[in-house]
N, C-alpha and C. Protein backbone atom coordinates (compact mmCIF):
# COMPACT_ATOMS: atom_id res chain seq x y z
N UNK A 1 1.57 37.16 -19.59
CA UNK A 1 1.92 36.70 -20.92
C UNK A 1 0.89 35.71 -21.44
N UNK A 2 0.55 35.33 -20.64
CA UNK A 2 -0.63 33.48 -21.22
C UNK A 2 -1.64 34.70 -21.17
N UNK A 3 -2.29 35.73 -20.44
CA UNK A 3 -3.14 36.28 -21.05
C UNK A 3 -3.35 36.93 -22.26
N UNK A 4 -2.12 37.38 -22.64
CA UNK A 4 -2.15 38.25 -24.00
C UNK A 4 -1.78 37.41 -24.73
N UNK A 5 -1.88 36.13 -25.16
CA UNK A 5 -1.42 34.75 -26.18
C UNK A 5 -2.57 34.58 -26.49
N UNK A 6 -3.71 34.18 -25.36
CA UNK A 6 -4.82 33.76 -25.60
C UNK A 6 -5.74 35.14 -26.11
N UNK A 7 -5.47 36.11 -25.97
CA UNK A 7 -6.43 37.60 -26.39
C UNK A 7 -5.99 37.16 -28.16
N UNK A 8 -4.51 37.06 -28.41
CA UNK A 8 -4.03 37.22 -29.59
C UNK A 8 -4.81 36.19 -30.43
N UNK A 9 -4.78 34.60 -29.92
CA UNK A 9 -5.31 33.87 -30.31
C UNK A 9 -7.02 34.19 -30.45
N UNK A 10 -7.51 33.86 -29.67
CA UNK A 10 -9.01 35.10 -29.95
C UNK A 10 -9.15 35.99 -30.79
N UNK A 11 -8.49 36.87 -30.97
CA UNK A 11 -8.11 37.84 -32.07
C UNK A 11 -7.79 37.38 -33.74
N UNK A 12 -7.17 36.17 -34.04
CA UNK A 12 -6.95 35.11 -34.99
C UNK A 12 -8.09 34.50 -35.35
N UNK A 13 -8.54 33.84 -33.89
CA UNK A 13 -9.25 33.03 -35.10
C UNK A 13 -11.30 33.89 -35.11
N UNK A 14 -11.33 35.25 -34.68
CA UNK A 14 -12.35 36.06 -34.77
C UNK A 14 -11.91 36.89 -36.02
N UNK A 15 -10.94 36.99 -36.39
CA UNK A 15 -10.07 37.69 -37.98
C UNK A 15 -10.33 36.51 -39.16
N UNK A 16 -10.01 35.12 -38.74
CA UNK A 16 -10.27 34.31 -39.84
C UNK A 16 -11.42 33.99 -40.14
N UNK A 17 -12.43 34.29 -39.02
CA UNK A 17 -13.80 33.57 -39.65
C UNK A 17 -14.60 34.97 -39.95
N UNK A 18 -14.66 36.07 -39.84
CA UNK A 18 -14.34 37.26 -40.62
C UNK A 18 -14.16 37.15 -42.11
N UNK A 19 -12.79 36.84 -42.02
CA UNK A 19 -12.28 36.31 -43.83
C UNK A 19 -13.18 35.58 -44.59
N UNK A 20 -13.40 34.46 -43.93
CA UNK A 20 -13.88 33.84 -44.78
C UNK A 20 -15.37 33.54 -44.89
N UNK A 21 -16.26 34.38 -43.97
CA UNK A 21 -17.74 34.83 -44.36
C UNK A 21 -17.84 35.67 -45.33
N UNK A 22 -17.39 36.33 -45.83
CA UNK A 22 -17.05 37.27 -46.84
C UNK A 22 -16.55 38.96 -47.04
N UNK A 23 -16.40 39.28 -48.02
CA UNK A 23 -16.28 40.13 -47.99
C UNK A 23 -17.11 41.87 -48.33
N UNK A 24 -17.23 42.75 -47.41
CA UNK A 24 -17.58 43.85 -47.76
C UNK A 24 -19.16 43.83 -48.29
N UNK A 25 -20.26 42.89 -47.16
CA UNK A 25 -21.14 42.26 -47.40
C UNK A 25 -21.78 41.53 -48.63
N UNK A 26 -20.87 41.24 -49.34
CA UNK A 26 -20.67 39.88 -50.30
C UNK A 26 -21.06 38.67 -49.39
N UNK A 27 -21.65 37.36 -50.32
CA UNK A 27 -22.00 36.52 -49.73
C UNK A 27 -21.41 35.25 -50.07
N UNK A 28 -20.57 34.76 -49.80
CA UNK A 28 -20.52 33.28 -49.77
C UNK A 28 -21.51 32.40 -50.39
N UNK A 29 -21.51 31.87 -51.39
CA UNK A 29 -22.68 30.66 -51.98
C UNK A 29 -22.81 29.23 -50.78
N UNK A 30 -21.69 29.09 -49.95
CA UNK A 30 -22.36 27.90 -48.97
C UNK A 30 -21.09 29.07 -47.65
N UNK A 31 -22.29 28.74 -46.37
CA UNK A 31 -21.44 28.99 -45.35
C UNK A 31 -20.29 28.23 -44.66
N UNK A 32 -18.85 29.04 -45.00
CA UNK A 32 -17.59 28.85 -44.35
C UNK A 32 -17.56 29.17 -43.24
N UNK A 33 -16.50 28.09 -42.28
CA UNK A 33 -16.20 29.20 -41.09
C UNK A 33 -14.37 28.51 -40.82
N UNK A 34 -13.86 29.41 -40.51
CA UNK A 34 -11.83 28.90 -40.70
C UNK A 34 -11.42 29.36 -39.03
N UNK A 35 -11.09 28.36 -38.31
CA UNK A 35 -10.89 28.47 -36.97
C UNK A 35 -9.40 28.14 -36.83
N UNK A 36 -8.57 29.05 -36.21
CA UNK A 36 -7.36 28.72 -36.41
C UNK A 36 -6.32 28.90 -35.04
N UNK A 37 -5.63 27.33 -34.73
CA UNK A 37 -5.58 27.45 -33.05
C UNK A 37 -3.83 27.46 -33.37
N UNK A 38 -3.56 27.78 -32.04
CA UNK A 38 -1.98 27.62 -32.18
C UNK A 38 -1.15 26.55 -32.14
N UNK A 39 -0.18 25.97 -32.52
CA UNK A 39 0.31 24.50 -32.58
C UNK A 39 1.62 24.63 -31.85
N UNK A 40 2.28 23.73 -31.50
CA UNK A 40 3.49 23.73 -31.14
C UNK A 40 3.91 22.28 -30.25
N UNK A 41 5.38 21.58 -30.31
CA UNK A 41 5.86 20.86 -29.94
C UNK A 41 7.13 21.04 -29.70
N UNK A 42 7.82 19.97 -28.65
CA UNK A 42 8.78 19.93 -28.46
C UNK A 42 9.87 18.38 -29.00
N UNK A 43 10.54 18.52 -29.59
CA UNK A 43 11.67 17.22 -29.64
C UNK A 43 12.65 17.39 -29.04
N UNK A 44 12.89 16.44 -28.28
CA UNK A 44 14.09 16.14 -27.17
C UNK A 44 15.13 14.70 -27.19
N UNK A 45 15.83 14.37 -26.87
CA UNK A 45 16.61 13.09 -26.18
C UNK A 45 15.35 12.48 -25.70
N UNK A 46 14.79 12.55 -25.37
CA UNK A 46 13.52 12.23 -24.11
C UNK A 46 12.11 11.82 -25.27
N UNK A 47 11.95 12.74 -26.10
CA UNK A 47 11.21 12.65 -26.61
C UNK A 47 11.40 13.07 -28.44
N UNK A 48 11.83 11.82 -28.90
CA UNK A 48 12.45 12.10 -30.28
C UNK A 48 11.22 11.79 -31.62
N UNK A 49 9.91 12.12 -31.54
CA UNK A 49 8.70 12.13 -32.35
C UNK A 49 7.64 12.87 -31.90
N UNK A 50 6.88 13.25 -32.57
CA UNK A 50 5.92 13.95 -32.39
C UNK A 50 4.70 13.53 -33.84
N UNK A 51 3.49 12.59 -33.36
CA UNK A 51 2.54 12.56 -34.56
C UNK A 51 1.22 13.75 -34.29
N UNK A 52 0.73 14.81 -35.09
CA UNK A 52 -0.27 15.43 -35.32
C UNK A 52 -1.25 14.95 -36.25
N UNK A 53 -2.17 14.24 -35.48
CA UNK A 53 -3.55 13.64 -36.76
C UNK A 53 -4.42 14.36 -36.20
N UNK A 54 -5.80 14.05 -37.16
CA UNK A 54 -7.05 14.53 -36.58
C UNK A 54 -7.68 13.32 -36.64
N UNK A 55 -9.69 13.86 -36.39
CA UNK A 55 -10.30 12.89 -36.75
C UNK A 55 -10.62 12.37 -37.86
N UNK A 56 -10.46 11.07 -37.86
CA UNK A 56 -11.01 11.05 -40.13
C UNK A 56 -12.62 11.39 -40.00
N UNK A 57 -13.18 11.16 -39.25
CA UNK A 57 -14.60 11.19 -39.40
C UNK A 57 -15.23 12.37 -39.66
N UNK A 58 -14.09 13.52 -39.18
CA UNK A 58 -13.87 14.91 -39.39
C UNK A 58 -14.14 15.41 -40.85
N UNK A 59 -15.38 16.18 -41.31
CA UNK A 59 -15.41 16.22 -42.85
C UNK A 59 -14.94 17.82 -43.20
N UNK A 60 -13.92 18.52 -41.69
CA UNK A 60 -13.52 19.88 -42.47
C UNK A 60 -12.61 19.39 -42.47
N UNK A 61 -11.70 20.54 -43.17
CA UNK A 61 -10.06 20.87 -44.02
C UNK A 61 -9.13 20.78 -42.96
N UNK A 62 -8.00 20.34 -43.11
CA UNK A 62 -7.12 20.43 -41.69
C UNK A 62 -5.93 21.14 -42.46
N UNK A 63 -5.42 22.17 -41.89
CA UNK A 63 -4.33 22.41 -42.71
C UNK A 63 -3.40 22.28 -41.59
N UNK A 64 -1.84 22.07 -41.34
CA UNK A 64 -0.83 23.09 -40.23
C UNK A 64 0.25 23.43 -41.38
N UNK A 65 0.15 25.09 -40.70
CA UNK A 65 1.00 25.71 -41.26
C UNK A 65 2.04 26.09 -40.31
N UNK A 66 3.76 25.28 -40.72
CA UNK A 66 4.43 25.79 -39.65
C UNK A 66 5.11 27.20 -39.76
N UNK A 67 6.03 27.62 -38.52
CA UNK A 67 6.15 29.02 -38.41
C UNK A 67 7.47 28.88 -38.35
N UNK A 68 8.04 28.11 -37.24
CA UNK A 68 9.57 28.24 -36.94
C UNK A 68 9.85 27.03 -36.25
N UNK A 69 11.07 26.37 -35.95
CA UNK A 69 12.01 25.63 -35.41
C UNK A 69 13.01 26.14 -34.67
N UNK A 70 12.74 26.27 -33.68
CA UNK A 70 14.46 26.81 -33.09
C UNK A 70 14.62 25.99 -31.72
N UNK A 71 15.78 25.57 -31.23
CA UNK A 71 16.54 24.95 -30.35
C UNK A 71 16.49 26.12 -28.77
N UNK A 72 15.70 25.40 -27.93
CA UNK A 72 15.38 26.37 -26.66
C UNK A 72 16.55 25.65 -25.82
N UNK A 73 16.51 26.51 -24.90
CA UNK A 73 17.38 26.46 -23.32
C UNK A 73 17.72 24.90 -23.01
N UNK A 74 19.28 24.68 -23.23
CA UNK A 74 19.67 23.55 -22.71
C UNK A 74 19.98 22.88 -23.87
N UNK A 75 19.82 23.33 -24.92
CA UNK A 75 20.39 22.96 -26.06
C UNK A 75 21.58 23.05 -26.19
N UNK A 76 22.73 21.39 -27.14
CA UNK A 76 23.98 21.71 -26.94
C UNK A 76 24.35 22.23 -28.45
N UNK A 77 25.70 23.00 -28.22
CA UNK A 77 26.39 23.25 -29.69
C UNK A 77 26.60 22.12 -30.74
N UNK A 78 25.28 21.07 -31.63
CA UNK A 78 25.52 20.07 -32.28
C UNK A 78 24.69 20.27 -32.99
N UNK A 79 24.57 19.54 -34.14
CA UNK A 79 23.91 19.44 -35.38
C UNK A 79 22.57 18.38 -35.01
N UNK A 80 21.29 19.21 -34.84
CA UNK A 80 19.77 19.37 -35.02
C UNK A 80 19.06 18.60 -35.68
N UNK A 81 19.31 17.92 -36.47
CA UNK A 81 18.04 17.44 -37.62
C UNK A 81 16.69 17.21 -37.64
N UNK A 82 16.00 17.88 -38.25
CA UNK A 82 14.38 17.77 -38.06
C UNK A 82 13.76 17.24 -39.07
N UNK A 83 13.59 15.83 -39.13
CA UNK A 83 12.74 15.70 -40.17
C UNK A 83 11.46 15.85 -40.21
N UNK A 84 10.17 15.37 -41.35
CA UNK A 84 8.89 15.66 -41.10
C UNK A 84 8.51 14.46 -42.07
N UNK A 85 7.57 13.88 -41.62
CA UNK A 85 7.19 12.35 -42.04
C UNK A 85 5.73 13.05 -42.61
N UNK A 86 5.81 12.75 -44.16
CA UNK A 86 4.28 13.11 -44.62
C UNK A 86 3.81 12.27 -45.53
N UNK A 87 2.62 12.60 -46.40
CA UNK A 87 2.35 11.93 -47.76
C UNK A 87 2.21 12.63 -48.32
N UNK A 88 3.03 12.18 -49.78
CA UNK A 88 3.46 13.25 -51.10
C UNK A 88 1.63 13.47 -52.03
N UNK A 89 2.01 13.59 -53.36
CA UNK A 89 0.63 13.58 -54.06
C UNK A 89 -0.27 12.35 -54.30
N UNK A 90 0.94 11.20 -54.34
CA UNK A 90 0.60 10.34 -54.35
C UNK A 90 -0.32 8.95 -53.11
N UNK A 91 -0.12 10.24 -51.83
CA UNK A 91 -0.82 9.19 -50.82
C UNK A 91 0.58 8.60 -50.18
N UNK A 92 1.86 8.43 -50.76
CA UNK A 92 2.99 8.08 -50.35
C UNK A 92 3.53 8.44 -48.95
N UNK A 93 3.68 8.00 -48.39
CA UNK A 93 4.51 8.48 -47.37
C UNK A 93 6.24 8.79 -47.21
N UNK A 94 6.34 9.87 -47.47
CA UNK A 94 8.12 10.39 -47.44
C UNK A 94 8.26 10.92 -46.23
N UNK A 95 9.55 10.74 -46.19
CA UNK A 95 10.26 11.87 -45.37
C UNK A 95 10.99 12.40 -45.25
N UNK A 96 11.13 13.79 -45.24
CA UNK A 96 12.56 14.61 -45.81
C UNK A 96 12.79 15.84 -44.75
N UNK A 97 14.00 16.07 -44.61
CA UNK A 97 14.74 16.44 -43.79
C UNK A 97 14.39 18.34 -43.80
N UNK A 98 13.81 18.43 -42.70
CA UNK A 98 13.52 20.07 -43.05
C UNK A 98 14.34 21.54 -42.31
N UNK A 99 14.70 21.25 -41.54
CA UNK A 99 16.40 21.79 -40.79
C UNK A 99 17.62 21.07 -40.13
N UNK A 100 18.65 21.71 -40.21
CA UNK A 100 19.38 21.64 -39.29
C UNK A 100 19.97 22.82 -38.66
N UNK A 101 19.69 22.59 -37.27
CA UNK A 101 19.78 23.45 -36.81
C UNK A 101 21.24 23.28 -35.74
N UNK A 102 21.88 24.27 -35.40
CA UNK A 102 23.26 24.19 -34.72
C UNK A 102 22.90 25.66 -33.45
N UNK A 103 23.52 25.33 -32.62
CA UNK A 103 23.37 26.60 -31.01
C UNK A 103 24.43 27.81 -31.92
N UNK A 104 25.82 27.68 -32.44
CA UNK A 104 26.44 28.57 -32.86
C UNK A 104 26.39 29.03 -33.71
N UNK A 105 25.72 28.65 -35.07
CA UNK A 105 25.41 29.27 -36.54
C UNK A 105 23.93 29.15 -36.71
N UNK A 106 22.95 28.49 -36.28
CA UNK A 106 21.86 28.58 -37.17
C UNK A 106 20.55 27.88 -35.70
N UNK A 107 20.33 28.59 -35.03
CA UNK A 107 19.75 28.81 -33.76
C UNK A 107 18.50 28.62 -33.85
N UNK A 108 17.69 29.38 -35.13
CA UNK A 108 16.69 28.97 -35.57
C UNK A 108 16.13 29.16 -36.89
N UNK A 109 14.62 28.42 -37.22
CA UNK A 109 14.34 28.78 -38.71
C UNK A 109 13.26 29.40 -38.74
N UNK A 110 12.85 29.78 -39.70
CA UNK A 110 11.81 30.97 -40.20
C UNK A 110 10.91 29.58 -41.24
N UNK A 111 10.12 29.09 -41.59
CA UNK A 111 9.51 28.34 -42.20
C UNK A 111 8.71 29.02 -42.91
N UNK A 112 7.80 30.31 -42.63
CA UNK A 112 6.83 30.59 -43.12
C UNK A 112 5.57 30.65 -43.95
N UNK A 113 5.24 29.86 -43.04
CA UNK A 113 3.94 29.05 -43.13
C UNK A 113 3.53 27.82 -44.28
N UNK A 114 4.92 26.88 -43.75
CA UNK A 114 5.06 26.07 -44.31
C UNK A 114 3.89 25.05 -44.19
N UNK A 115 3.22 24.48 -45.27
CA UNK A 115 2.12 24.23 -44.92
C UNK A 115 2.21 22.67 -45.53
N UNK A 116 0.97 21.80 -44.46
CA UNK A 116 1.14 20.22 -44.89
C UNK A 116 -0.09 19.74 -44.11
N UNK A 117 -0.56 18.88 -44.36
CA UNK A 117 -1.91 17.95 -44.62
C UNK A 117 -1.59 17.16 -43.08
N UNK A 118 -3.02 17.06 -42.50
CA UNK A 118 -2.38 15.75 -41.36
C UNK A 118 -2.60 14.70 -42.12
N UNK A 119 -2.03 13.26 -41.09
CA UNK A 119 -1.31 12.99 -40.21
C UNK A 119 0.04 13.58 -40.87
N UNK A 120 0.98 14.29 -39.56
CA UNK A 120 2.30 14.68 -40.25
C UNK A 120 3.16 13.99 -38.49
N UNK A 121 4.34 13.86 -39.02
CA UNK A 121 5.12 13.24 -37.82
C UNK A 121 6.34 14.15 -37.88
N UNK A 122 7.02 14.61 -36.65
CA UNK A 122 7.79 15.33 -36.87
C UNK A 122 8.91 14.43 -36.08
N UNK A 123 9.82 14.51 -36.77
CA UNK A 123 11.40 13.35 -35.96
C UNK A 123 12.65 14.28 -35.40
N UNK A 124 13.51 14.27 -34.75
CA UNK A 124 14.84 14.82 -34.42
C UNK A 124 15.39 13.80 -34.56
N UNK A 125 16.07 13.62 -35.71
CA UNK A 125 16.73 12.79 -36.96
C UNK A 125 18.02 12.74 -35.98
N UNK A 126 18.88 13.60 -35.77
CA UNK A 126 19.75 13.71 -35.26
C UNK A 126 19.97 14.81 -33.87
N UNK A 127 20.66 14.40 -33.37
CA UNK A 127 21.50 15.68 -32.13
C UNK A 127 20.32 15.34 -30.86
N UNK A 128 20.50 16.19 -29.83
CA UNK A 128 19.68 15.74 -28.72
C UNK A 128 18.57 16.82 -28.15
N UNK A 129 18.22 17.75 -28.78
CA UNK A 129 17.44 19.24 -28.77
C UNK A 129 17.83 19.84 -27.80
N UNK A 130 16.74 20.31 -26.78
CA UNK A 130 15.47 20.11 -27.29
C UNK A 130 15.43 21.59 -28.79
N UNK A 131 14.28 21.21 -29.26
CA UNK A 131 13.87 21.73 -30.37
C UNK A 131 12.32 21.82 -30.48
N UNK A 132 12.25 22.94 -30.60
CA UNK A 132 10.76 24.00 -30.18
C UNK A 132 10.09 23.95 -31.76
N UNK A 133 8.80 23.42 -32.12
CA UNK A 133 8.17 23.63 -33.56
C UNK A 133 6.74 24.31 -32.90
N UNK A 134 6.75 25.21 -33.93
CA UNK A 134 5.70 25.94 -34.03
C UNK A 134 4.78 26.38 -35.04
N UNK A 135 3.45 26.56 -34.88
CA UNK A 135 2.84 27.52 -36.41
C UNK A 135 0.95 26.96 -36.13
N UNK A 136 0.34 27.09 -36.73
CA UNK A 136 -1.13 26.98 -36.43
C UNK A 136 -1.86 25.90 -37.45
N UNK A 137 -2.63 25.31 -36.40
CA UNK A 137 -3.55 24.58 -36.98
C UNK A 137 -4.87 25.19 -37.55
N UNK A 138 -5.21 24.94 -38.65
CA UNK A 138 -6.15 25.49 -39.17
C UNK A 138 -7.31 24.62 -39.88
N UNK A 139 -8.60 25.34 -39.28
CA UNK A 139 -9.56 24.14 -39.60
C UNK A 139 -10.56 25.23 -40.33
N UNK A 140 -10.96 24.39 -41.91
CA UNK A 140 -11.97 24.81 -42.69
C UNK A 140 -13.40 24.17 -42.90
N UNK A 141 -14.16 24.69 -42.39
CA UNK A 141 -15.47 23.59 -42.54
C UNK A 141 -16.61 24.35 -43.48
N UNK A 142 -16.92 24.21 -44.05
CA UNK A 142 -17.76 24.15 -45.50
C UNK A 142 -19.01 23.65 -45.26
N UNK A 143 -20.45 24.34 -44.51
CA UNK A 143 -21.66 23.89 -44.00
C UNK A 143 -22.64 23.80 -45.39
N UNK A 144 -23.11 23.09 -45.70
CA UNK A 144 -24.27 22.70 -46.89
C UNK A 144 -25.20 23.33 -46.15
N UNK A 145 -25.31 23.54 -44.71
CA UNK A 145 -27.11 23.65 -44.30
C UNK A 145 -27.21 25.12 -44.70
N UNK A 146 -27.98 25.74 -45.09
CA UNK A 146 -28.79 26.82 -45.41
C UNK A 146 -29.61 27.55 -44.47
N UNK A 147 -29.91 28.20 -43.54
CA UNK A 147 -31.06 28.34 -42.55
C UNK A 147 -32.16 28.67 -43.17
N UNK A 148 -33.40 28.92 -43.07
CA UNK A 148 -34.84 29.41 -43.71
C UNK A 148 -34.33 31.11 -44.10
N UNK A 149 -33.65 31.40 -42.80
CA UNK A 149 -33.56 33.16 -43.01
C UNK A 149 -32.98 33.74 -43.34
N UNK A 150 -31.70 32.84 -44.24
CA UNK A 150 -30.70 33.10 -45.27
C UNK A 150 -31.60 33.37 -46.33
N UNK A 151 -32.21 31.87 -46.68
CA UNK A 151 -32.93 31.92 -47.82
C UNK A 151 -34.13 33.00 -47.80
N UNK A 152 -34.46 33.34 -46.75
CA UNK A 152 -35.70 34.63 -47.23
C UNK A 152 -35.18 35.67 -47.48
N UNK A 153 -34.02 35.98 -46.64
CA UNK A 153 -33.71 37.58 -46.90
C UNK A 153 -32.92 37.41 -48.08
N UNK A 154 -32.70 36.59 -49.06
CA UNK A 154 -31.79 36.54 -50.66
C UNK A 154 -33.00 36.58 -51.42
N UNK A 155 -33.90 36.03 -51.13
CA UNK A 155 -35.63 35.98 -51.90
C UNK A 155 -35.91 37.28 -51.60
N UNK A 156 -36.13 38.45 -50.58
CA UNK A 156 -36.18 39.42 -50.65
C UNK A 156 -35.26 40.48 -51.39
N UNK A 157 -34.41 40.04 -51.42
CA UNK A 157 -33.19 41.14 -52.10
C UNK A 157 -33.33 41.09 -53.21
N UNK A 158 -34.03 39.61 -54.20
CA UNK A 158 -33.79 39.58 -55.19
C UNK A 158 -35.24 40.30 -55.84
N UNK A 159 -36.38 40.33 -54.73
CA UNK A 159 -37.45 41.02 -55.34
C UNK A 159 -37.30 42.76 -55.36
N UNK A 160 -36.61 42.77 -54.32
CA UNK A 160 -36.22 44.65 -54.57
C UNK A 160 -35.37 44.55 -55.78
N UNK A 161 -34.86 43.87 -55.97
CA UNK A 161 -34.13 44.01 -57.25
C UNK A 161 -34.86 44.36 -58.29
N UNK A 162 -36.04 43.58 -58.70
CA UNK A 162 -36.64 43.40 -60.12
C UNK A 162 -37.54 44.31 -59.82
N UNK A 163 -37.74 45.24 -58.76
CA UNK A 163 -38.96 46.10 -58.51
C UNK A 163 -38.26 47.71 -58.56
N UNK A 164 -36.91 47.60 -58.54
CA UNK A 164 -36.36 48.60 -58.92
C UNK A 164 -35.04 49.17 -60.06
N UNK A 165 -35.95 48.91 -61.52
CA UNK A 165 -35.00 48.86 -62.49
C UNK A 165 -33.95 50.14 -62.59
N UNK A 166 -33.01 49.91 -63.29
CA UNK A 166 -31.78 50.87 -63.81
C UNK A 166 -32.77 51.42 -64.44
N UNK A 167 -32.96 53.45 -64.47
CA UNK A 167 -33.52 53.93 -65.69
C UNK A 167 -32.28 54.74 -66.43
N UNK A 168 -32.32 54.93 -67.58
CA UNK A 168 -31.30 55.86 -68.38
C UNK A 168 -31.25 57.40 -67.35
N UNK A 169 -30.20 58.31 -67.78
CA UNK A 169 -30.15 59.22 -67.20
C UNK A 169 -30.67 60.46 -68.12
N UNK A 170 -31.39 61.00 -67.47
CA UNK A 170 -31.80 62.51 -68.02
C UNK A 170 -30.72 63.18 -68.81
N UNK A 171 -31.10 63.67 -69.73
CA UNK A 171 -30.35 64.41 -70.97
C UNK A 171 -30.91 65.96 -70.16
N UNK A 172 -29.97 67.03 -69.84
CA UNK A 172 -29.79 68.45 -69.49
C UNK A 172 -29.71 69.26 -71.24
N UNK A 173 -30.60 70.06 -71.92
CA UNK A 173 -29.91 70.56 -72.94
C UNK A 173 -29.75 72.09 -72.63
N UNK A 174 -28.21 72.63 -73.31
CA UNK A 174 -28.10 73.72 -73.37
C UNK A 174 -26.74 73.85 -72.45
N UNK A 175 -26.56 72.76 -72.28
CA UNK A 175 -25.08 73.00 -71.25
C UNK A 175 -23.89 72.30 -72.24
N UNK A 176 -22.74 72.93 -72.42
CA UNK A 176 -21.87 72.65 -72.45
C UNK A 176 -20.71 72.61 -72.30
């Protein structure tokens, strides 16, 4: 199983940086590359927080997008609460309540790809879990550098260009 997680993962983030070099040999005006790892935590009695930061010094994109919440093995029949500690538009820091989850009605959630900025803190507001969060971290980095052999082979493309104009098409007469 840990082998075919990590193939899958491999498979992700060789699909995202794919994506976002471009498309259908289209070129990107600055080189992207989107690396995207798997995330996940646990909240317990034992362990009732969880903070996800990065580095600030870090000048790519951090996104996490979560996937699901659900209450694993040893979980009792009680009311869940998960909050998530973030900052709104304003730089603010809120925090608002994003399931509750119960063992007999509502086992787990579907989030889909609920997405939020680091630093994010995740709380079990209430009940004693444990409680399983999941979904992927995703990192966008945006390179200014250029290599020499980018820039020659676009200087070449652009001289086949002007060396081989559009001509009108031949007129056939007598057919109609």
């Amino acid at each position: 199983m840990a082998a075919g997680a990590a193939a899958a993962l491999a498979f992700l983030s060789q699909e995202s940086r794919a994506r976002a070099g471009g498309i259908g040999g289209l070129r990107v005006p600055t080189p992207v590359t989107m690396d995207s790892f798997f995330f996940g935590c646990e909240l317990s009695g034992h362990t009732r927080s969880f903070t996800f930061k990065v580095e600030e010094e870090d000048d790519a994109e951090h996104v996490l997008a979560l996937t699901m919440l659900c209450l694993t093995e040893g979980a009792k029949d009680e009311c869940n609460v998960v909050e998530v500690v973030a900052r709104n538009h304003d730089h603010q820091e809120i925090a608002v309540p994003v399931a509750n989850l119960k063992l007999s009605c509502q086992p787990m959630l579907s989030l889909d790809d609920f997405q939020l900025q680091p630093p994010v803190t995740f709380r079990l507001k209430s009940g004693s879990g444990p409680v399983r969060i999941t979904g992927r971290h995703q990192i966008v980095t945006i390179s200014n550098d250029v290599s020499e052999e980018e820039s020659e082979e676009e200087g070449s493309e652009e001289e086949e260009a002007e060396l081989c104009p559009i001509l009108p098409a031949k007129k056939q007469g007598g057919r109609f």
